[in-house]
Structures are given as structure tokens and as C-alpha cells.
N, C-alpha and C. Protein backbone atom coordinates (compact mmCIF):
# COMPACT_ATOMS: atom_id res chain seq x y z
N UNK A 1 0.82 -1.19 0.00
CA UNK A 1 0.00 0.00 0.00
C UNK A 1 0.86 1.24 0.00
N UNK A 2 1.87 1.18 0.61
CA UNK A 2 2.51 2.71 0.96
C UNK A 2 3.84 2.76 -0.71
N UNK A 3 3.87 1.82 -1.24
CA UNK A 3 4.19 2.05 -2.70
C UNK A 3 3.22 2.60 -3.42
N UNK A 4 2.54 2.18 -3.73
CA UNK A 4 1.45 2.98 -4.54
C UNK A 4 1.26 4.54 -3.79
N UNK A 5 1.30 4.90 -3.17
CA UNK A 5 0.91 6.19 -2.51
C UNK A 5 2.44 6.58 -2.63
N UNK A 6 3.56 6.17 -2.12
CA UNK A 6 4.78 6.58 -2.35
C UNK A 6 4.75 7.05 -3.56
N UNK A 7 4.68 6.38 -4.58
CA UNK A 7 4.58 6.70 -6.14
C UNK A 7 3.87 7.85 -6.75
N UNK A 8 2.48 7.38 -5.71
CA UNK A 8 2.04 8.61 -6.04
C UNK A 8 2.41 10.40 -5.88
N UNK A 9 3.12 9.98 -4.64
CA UNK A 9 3.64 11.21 -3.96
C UNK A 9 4.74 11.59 -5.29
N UNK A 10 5.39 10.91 -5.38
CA UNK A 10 6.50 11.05 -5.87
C UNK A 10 6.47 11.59 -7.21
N UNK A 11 5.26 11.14 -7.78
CA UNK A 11 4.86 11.75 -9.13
C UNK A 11 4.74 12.94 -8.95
N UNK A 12 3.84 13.22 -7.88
CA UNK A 12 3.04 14.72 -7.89
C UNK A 12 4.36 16.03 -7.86
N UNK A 13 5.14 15.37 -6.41
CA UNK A 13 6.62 15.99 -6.46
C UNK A 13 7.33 16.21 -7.70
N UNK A 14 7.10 15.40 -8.61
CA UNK A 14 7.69 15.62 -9.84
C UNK A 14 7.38 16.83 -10.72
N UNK A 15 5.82 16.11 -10.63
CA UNK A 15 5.29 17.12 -11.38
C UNK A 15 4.99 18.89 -10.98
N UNK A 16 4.82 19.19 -9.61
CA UNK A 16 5.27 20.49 -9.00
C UNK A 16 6.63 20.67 -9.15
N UNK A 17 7.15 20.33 -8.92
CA UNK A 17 8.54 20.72 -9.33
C UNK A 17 9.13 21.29 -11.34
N UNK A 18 8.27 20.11 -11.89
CA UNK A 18 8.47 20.45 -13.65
C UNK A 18 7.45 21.61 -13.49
N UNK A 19 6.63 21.70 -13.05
CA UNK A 19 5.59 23.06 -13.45
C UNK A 19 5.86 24.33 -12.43
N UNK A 20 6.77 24.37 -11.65
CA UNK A 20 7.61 25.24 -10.95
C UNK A 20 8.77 25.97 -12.02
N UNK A 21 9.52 24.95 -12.41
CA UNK A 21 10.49 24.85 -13.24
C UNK A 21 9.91 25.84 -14.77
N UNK A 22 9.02 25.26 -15.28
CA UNK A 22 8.16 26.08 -16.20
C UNK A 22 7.73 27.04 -16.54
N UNK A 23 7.44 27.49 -15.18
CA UNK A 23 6.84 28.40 -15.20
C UNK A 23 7.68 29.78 -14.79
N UNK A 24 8.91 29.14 -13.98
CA UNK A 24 10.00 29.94 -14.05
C UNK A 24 10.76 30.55 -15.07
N UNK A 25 10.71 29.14 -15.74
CA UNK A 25 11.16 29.64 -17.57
C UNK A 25 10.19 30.39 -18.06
N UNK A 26 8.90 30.05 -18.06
CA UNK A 26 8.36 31.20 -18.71
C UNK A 26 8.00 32.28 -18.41
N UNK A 27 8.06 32.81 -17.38
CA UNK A 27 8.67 34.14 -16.33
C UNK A 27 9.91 34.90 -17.08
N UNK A 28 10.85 33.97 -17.24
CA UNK A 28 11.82 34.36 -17.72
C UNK A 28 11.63 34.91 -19.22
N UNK A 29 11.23 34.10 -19.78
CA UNK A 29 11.26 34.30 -21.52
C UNK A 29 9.91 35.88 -21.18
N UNK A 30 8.58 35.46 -20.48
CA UNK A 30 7.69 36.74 -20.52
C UNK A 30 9.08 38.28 -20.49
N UNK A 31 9.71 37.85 -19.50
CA UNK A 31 10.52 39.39 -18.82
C UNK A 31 11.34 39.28 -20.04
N UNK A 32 12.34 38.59 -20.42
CA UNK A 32 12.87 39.05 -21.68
C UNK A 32 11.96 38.91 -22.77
N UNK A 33 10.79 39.06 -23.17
CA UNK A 33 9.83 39.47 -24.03
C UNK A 33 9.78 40.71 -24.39
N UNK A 34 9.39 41.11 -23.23
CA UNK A 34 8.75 42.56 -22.69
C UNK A 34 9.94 43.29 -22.97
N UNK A 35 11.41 43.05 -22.52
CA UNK A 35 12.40 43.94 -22.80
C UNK A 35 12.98 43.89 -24.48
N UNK A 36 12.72 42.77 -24.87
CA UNK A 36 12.81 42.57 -26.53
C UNK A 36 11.61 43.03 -27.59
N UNK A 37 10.53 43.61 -26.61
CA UNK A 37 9.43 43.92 -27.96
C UNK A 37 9.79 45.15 -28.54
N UNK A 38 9.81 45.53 -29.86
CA UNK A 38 10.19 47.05 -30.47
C UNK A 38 9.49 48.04 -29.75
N UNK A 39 10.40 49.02 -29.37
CA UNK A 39 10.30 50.16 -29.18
C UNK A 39 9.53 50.93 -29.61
N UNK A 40 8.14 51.64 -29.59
CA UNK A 40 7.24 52.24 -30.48
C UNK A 40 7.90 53.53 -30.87
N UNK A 41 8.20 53.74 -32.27
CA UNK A 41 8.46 55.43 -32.48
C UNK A 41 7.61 56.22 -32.66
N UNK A 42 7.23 56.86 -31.32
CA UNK A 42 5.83 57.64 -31.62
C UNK A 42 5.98 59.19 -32.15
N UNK A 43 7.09 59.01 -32.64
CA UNK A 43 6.99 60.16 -33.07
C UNK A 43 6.64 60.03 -34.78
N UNK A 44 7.32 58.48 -35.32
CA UNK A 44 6.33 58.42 -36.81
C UNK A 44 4.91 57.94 -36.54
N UNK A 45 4.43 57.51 -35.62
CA UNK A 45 3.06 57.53 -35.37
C UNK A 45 2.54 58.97 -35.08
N UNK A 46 2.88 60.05 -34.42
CA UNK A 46 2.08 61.64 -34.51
C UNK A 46 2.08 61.62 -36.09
N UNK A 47 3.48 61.51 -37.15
CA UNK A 47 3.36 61.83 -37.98
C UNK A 47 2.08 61.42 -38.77
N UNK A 48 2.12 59.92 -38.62
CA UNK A 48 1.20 59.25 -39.53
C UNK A 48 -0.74 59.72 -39.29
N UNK A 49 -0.70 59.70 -38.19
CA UNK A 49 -1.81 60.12 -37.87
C UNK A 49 -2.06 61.99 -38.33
N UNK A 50 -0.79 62.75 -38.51
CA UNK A 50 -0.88 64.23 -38.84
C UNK A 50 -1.11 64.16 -40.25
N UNK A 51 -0.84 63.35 -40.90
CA UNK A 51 -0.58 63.00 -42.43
C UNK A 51 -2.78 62.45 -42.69
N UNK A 52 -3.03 61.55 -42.04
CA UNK A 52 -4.23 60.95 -41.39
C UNK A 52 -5.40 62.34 -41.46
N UNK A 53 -4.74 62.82 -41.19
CA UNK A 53 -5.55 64.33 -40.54
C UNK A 53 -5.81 65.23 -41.99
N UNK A 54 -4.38 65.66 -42.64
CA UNK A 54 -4.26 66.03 -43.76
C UNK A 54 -5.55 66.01 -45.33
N UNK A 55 -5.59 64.09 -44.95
CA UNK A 55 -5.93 63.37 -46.30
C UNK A 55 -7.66 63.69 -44.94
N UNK A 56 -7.64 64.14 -44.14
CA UNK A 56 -9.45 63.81 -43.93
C UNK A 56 -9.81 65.35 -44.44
N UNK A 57 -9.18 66.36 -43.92
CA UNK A 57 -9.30 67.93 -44.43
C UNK A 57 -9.79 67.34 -46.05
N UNK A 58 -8.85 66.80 -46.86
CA UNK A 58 -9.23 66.69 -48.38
C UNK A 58 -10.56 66.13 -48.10
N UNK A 59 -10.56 65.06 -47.66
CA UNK A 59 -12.29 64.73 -48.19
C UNK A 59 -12.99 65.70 -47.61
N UNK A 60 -12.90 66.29 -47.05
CA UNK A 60 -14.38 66.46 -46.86
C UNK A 60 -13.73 68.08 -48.16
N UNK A 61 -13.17 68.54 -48.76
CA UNK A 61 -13.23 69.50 -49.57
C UNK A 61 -13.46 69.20 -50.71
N UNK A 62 -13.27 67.80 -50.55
CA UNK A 62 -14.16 66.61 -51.79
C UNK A 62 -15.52 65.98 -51.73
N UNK A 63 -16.27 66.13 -50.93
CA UNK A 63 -17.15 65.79 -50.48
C UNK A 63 -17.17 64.41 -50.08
N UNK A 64 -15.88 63.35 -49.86
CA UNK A 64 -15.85 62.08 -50.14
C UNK A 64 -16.47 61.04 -48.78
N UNK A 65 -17.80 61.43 -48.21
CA UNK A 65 -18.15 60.96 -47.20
C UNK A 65 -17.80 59.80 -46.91
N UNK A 66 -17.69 58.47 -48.12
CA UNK A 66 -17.51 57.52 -47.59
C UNK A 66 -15.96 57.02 -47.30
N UNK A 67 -14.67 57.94 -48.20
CA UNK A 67 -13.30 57.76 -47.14
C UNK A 67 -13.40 58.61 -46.18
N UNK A 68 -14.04 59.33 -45.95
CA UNK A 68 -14.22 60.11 -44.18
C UNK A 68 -14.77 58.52 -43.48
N UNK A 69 -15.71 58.25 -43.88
CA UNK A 69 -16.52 57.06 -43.09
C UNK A 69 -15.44 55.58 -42.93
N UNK A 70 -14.55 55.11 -44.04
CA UNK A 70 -13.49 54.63 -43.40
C UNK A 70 -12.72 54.72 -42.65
N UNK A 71 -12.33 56.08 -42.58
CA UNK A 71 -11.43 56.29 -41.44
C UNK A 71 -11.87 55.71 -39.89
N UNK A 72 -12.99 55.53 -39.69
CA UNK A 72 -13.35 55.36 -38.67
C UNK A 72 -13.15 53.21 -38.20
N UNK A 73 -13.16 53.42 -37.29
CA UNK A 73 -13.11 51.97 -36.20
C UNK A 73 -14.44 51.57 -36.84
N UNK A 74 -14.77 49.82 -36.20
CA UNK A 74 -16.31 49.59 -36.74
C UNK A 74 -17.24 50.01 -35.42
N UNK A 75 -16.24 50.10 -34.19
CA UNK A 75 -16.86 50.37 -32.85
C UNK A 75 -16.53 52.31 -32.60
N UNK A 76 -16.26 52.59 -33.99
CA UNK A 76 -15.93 54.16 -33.77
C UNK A 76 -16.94 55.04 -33.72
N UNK A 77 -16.70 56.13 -33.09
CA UNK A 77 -18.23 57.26 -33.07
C UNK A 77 -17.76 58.86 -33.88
N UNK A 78 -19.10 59.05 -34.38
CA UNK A 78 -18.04 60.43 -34.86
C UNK A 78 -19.65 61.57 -34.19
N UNK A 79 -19.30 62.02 -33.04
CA UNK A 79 -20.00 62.74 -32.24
C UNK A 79 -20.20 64.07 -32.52
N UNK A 80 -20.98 65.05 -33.83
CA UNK A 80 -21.18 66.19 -33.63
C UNK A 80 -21.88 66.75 -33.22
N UNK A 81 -22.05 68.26 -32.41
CA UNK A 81 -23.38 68.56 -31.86
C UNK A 81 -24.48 69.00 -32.55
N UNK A 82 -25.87 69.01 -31.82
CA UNK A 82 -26.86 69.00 -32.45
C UNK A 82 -27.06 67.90 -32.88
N UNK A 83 -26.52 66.91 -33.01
CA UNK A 83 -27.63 65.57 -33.63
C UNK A 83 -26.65 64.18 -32.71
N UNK A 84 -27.24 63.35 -33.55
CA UNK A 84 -27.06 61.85 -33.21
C UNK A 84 -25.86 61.54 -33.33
N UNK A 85 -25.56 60.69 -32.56
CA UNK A 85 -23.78 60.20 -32.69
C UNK A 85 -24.01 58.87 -33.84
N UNK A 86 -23.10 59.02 -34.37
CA UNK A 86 -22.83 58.41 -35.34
C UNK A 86 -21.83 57.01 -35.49
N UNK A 87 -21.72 55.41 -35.36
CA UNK A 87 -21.50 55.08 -35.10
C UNK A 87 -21.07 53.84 -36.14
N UNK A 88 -19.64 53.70 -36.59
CA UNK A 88 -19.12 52.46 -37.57
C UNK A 88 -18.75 53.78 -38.94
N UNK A 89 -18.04 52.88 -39.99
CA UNK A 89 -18.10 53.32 -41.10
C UNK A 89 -19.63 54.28 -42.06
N UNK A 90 -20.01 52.39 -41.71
CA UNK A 90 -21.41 53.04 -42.98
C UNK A 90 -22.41 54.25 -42.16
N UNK A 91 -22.52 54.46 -40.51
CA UNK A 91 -23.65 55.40 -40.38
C UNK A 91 -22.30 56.76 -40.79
N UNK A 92 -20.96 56.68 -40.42
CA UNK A 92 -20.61 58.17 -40.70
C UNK A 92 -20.61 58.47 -41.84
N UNK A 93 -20.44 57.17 -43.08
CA UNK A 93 -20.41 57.65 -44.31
C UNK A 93 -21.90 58.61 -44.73
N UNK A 94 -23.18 57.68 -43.97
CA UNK A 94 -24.22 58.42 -44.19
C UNK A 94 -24.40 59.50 -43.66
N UNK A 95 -24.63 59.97 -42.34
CA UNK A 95 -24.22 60.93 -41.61
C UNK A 95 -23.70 62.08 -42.28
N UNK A 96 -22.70 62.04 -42.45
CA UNK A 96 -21.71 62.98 -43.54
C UNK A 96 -21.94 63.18 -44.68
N UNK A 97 -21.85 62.32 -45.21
CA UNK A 97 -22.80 62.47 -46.79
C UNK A 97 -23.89 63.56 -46.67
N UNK A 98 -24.89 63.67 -45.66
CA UNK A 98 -26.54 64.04 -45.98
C UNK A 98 -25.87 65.58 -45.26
N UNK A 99 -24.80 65.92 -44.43
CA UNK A 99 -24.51 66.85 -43.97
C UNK A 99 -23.92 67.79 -45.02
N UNK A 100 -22.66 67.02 -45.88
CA UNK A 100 -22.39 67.64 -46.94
C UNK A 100 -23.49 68.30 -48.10
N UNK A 101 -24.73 67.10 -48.13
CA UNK A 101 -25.06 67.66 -49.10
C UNK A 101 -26.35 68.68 -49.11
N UNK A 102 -25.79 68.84 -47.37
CA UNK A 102 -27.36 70.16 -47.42
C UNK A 102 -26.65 71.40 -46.63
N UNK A 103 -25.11 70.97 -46.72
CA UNK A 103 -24.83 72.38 -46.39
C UNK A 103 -24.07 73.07 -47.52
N UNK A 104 -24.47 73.96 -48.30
CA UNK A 104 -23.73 74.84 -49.56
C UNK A 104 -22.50 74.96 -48.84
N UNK A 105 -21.49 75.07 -49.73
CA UNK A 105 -19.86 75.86 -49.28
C UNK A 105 -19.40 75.08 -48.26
N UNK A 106 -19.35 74.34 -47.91
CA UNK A 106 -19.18 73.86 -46.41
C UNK A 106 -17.51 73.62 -46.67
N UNK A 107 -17.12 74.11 -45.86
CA UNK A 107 -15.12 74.19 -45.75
C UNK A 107 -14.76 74.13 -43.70
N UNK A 108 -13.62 73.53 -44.02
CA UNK A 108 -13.08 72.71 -42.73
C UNK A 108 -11.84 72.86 -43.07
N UNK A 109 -11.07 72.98 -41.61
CA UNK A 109 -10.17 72.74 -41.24
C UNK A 109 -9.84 72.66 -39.98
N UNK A 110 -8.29 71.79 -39.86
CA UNK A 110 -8.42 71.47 -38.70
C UNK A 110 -6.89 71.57 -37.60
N UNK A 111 -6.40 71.96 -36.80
CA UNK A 111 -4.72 71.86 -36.14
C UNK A 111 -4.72 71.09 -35.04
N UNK A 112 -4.09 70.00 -35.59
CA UNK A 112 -3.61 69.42 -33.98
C UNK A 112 -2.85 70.06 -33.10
N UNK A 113 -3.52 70.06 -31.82
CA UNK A 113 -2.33 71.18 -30.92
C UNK A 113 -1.60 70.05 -30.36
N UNK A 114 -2.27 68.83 -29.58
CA UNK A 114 -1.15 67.56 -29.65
C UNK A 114 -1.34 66.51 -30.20
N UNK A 115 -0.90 65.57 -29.62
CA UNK A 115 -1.14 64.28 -30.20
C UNK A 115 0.15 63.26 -29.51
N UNK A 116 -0.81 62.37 -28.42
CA UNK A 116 0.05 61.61 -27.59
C UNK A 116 -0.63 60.29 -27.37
N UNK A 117 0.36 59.61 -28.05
CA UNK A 117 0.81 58.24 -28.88
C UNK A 117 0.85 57.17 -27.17
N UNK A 118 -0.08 56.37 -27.36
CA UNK A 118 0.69 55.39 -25.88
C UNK A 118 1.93 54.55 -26.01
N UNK A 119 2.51 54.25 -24.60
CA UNK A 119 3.79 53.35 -24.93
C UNK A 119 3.48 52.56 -25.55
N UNK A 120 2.23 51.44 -25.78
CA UNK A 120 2.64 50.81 -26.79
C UNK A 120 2.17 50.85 -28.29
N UNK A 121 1.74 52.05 -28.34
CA UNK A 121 1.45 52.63 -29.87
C UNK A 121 0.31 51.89 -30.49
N UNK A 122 -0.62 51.59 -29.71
CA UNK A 122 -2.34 51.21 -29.87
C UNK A 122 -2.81 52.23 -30.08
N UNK A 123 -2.89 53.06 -29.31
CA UNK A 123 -3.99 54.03 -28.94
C UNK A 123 -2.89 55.45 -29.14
N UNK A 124 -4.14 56.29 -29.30
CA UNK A 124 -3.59 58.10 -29.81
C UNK A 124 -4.95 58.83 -29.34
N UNK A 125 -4.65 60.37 -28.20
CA UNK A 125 -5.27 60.60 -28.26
C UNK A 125 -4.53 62.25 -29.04
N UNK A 126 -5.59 63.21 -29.64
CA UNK A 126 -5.31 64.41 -29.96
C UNK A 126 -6.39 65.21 -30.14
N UNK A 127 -5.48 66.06 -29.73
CA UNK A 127 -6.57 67.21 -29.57
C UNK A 127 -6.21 69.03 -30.01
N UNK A 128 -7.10 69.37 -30.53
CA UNK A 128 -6.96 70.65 -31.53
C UNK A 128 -7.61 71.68 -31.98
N UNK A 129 -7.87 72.26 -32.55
CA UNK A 129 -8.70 73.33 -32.94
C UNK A 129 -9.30 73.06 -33.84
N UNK A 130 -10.58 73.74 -35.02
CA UNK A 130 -11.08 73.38 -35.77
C UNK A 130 -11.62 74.74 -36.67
N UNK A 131 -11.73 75.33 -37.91
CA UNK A 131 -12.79 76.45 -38.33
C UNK A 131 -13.86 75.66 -38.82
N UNK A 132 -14.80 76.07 -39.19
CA UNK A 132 -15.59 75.57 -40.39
C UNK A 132 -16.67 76.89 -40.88
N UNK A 133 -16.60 77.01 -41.96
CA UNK A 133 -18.01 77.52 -42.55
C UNK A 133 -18.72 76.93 -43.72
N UNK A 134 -20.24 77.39 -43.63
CA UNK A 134 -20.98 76.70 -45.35
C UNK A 134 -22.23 78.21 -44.71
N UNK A 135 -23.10 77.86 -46.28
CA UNK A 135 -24.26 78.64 -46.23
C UNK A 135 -25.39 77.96 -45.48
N UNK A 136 -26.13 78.16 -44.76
CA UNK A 136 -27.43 77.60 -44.06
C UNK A 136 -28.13 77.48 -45.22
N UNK A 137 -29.25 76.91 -44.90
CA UNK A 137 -30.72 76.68 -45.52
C UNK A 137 -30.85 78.18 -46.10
N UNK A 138 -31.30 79.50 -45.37
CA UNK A 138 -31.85 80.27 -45.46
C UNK A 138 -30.51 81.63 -46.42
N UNK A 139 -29.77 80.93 -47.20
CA UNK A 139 -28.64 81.40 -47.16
C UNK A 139 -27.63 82.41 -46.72
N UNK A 140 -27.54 82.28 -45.26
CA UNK A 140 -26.79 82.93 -44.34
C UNK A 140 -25.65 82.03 -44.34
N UNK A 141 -24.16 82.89 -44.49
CA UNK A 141 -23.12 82.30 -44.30
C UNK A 141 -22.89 82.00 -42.57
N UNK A 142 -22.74 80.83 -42.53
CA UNK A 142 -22.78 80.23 -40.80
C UNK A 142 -20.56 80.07 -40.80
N UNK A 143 -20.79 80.50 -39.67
CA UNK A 143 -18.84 80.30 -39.30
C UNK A 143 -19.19 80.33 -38.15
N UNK A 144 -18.14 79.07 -37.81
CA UNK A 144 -17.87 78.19 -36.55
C UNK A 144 -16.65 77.87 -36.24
N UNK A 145 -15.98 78.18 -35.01
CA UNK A 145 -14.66 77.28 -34.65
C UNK A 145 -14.66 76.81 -33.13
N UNK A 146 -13.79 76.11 -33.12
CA UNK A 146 -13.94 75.59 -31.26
C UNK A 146 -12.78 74.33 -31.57
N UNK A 147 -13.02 73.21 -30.38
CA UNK A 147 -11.74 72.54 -30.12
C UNK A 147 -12.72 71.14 -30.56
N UNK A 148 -11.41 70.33 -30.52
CA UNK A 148 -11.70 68.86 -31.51
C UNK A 148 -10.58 67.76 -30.11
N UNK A 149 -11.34 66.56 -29.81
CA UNK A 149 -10.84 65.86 -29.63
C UNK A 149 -11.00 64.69 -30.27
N UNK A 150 -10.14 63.51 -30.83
CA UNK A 150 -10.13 62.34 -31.56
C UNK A 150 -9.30 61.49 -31.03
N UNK A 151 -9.91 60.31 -30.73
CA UNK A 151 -9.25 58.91 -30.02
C UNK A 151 -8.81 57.84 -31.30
N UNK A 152 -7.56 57.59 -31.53
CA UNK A 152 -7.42 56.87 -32.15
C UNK A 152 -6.98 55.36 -31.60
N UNK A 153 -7.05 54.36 -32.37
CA UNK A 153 -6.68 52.84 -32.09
C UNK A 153 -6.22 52.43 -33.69
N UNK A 154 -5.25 51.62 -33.14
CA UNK A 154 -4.77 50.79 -34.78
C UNK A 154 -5.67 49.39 -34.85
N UNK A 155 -5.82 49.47 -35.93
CA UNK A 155 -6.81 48.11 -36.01
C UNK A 155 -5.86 47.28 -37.20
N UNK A 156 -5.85 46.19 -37.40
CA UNK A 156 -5.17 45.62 -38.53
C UNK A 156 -3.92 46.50 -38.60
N UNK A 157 -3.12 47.05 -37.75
CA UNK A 157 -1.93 47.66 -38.16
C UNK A 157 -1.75 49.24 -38.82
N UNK A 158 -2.96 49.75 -39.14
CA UNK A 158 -3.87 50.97 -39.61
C UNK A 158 -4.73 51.75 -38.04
N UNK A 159 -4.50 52.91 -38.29
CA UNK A 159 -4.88 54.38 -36.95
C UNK A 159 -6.24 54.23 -37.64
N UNK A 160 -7.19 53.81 -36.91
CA UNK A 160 -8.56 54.09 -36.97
C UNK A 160 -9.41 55.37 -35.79
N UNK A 161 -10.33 55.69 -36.03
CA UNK A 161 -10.68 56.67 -35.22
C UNK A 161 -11.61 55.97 -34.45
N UNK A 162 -11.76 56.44 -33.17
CA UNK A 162 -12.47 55.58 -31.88
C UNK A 162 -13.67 56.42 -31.55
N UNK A 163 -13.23 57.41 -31.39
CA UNK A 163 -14.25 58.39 -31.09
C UNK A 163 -13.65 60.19 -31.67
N UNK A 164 -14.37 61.03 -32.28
CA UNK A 164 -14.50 62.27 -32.85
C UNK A 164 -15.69 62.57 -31.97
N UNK A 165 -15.03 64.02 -31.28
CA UNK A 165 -15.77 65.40 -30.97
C UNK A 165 -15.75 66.47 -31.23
N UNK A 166 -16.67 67.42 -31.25
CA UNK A 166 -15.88 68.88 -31.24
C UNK A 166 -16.75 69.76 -30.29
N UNK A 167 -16.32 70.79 -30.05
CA UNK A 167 -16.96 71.49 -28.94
C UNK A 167 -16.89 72.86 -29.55
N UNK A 168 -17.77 73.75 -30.12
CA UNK A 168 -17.79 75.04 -30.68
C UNK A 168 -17.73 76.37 -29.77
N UNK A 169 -17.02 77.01 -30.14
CA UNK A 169 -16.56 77.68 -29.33
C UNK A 169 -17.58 79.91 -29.45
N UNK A 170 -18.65 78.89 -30.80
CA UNK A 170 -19.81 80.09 -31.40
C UNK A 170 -21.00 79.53 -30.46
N UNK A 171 -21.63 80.43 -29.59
CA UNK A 171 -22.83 79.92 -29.37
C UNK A 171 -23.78 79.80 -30.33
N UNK A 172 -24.44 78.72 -30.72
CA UNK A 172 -25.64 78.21 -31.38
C UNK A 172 -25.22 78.50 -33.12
N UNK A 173 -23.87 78.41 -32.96
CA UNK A 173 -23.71 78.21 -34.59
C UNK A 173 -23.88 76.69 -35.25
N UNK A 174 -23.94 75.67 -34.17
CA UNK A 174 -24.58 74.48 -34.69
C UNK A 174 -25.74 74.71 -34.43
């Protein structure tokens, strides 16, 4: 009887010991992981995302709602005031689209004042200024500026947008 239980012991000892052992190693390999993963250069990530910024100013002076509406995450929001938040590609493509095409003249622009990249270069948040004007309905030229914040995330290796705000700095020019 006390063989079989000896044995048994003896296994178990074994086996705490190999999964001690294991797990030590892989302790080890995690910590030299972590000190071997690349270095994020966030400073060509501000770029890429400033460049990002650039090509969205064009669409919309193109009216191109639906690469505005790519830019976005599928869990992304593009939040302007006065209406509904807008949520994925296809509602901002629509969204934008029906905005473009009922506001005459409509012109944008936009300055990042920063833009700070996380250590591990997932996530970006920035934040900036904005102008915009177009003609209203009633054709009154409407001008607006105020501040912009935008959350970015890389998805597939590509800066997608997470969430778009802006905050106007005209009372009731939205």
C-alpha cells in the first residue's frame, strides 16, 4: 500500500517541481519578451496620424463621405453637436454624406495642438482646434470654430478613429 501512494507522492513531487520549473522559464522568456518587444516610435506615429488628418481635411473638400466614413473603427463614433452620434463606417459615411449635401460651401479645417501616442502605440489621443463655414438653408453664411478631440486605435496595423468630438466655441452656430 505505501508504494502505490509513495509513487504517487512522488509523481506529484515531480510534477510540481516540472511546473515550478516552467513556469519559471516562462517568467523568464515573458521578462525578456517585454524587454525585446520594439520600441514604439511615436513620433512616426504623430506623424502618420498628422498626415491621417491632412488626407481627412481633403475629403471632406471633396465631399468624399464615404473615405471620411473609413477612417473610422467599426466600434468608432463620430459625435457632432446638435444631432445623433454616429457610429461604424457606414452610419458616418451616411451621416456625412446628408450633412455635406445640405450644407452649400461647407469648408473645414483642422490643427492638432497635440497628439500623444501610448507606450505601446495602440492608442492616440489628440486634440486641436477646428474652423468651419458653409451657407445655411436660409442662405446665411454660418462660421464656426472651437476645439476637436479624436481617439485613435490601430486596427489591422492601420490608426482608426475611436471616437470624434468637437466642442464650438460660437454659441448656437450648430
Amino acid at each position: 500500500m505505501r508504494t502505490p501512494i509513495a509513487s504517487a507522492l512522488g509523481l506529484l513531487a515531480l510534477a510540481l517541481a516540472t511546473g515550478c520549473t516552467q513556469t519559471k522559464s516562462a517568467a523568464m522568456t515573458s521578462d525578456s519578451t517585454v524587454s525585446a518587444a520594439p520600441k514604439v516610435d511615436k513620433q512616426a506615429e504623430e506623424n502618420t496620424i498628422r498626415e491621417i488628418g491632412r488626407k481627412w481635411e481633403k475629403m471632406f473638400a471633396d465631399k468624399d463621405s464615404s473615405g471620411i466614413g473609413q477612417l473610422f473603427a467599426d466600434d468608432g463614433y463620430e459625435m457632432p453637436p446638435g444631432t445623433k452620434a454616429m457610429k461604424g463606417p457606414d452610419e458616418v459615411t451616411k451621416g456625412v454624406g446628408a450633412m455635406l449635401r445640405n450644407s452649400k460651401d461647407f469648408k473645414l479645417s483642422f490643427a492638432p495642438t497635440t497628439i500623444t501616442v501610448s507606450d505601446a502605440g495602440d492608442m492616440a489621443a489628440e486634440r486641436g482646434t477646428y474652423q468651419a463655414s458653409w451657407t445655411g438653408s436660409k442662405g446665411k453664411k454660418i462660421e464656426d470654430h472651437g476645439n476637436y478631440v479624436t481617439v485613435w486605435k490601430k486596427v489591422g496595423g492601420q490608426w482608426k478613429v475611436l471616437s470624434d468630438i468637437n466642442a464650438s466655441d460660437v454659441p448656437g452656430a450648430m
